[in-house]
Protein backbone atom coordinates (compact mmCIF):
# COMPACT_ATOMS: atom_id res chain seq x y z
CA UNK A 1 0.00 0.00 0.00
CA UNK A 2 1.38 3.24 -0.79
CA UNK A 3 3.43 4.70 2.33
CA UNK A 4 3.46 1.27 3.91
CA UNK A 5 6.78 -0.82 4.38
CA UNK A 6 7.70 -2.76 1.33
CA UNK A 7 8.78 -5.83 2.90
CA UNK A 8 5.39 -6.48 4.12
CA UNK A 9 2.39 -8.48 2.04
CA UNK A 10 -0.38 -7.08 1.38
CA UNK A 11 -2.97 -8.82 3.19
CA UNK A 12 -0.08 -7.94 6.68
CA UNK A 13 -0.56 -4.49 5.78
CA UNK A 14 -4.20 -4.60 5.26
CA UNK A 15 -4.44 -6.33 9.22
CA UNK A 16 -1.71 -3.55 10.67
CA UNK A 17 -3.10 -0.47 8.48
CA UNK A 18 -5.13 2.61 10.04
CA UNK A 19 -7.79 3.40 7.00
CA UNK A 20 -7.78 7.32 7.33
CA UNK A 21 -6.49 8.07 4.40
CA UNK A 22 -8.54 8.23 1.03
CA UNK A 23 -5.70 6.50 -0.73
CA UNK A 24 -5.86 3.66 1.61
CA UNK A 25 -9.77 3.01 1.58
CA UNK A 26 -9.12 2.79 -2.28
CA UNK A 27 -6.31 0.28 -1.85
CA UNK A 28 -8.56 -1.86 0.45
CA UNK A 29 -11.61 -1.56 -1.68
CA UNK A 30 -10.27 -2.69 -4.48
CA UNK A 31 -8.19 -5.37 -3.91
CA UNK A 32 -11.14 -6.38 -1.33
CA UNK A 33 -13.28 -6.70 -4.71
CA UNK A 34 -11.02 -8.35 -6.74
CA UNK A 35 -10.61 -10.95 -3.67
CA UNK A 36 -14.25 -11.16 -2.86
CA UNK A 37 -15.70 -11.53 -6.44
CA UNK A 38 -19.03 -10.84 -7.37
CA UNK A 39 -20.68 -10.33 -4.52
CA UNK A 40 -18.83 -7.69 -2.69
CA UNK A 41 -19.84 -4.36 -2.28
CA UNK A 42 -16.76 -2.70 -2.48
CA UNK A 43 -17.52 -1.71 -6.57
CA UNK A 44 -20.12 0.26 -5.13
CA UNK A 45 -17.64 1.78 -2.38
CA UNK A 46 -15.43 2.42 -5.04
CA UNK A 47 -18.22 4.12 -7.10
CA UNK A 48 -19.22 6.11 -4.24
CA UNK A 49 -16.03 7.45 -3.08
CA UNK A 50 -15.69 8.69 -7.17
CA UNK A 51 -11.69 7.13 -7.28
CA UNK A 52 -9.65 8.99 -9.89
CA UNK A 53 -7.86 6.94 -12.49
CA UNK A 54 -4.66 7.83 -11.10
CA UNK A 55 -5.90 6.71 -7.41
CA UNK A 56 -7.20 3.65 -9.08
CA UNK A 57 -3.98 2.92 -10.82
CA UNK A 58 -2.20 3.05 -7.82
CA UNK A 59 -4.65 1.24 -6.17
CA UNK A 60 -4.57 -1.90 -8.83
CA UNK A 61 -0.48 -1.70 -8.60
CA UNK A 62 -0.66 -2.47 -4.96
CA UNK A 63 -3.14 -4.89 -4.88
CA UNK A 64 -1.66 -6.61 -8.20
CA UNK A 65 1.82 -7.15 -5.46
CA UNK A 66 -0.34 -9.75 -3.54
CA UNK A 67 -1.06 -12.03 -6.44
CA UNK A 68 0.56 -11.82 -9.69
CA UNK A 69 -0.97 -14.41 -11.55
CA UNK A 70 -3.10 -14.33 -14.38
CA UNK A 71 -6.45 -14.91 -13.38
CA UNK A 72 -6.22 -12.06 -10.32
CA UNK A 73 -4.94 -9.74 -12.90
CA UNK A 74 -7.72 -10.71 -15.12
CA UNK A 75 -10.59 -9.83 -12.65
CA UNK A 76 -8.57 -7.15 -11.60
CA UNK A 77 -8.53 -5.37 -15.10
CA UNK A 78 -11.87 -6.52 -15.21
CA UNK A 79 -12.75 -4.71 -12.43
CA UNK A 80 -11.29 -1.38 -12.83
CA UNK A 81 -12.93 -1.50 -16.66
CA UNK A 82 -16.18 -1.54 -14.70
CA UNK A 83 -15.20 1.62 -13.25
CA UNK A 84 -13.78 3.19 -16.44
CA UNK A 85 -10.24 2.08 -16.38
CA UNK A 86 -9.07 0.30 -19.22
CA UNK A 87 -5.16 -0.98 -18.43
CA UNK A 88 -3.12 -3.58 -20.02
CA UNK A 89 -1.11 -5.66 -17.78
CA UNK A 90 2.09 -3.15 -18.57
CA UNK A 91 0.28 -0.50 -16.87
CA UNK A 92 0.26 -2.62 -13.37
């Protein structure tokens, strides 16, 4: 997550993090959604809290460090084209 230590995982960071900052919530939203699937509500968070696509790009960076693989990249991409991003996997 940006700002946190970088020899932590993600999901250590997510458990130790304080969620103040708007950067954060976007971090934890999104890689929450691409976790959870379908039926998480975190697209909606993510809607509501009107994420830039630079905030969203940073976002999908961090949450891309927890699992690399294709298929989370897949629904990952997948997700941020729901909310207007388009991204190849260069861009994360």
């Amino acid at each position: 997550m940006p700002g946190c230590a970088e020899n932590q995982s993600p999901l250590d960071k997510l458990l130790q993090v304080n969620l103040q900052k708007r950067e954060e919530r976007i971090c934890v939203k999104l890689y929450a959604k691409v976790e959870v699937g379908q039926r998480s509500k975190r697209l909606t968070d993510l809607l509501t809290l009107s994420a830039t696509y630079v905030e969203l790009i940073v976002a999908a960076r961090w949450t891309g460090t927890d699992d690399p693989s294709v298929w989370f990249l897949g629904v990952l991409r997948g997700d941020l084209a729901h909310l207007g991003v388009e991204v190849s996997n260069v861009d994360l």
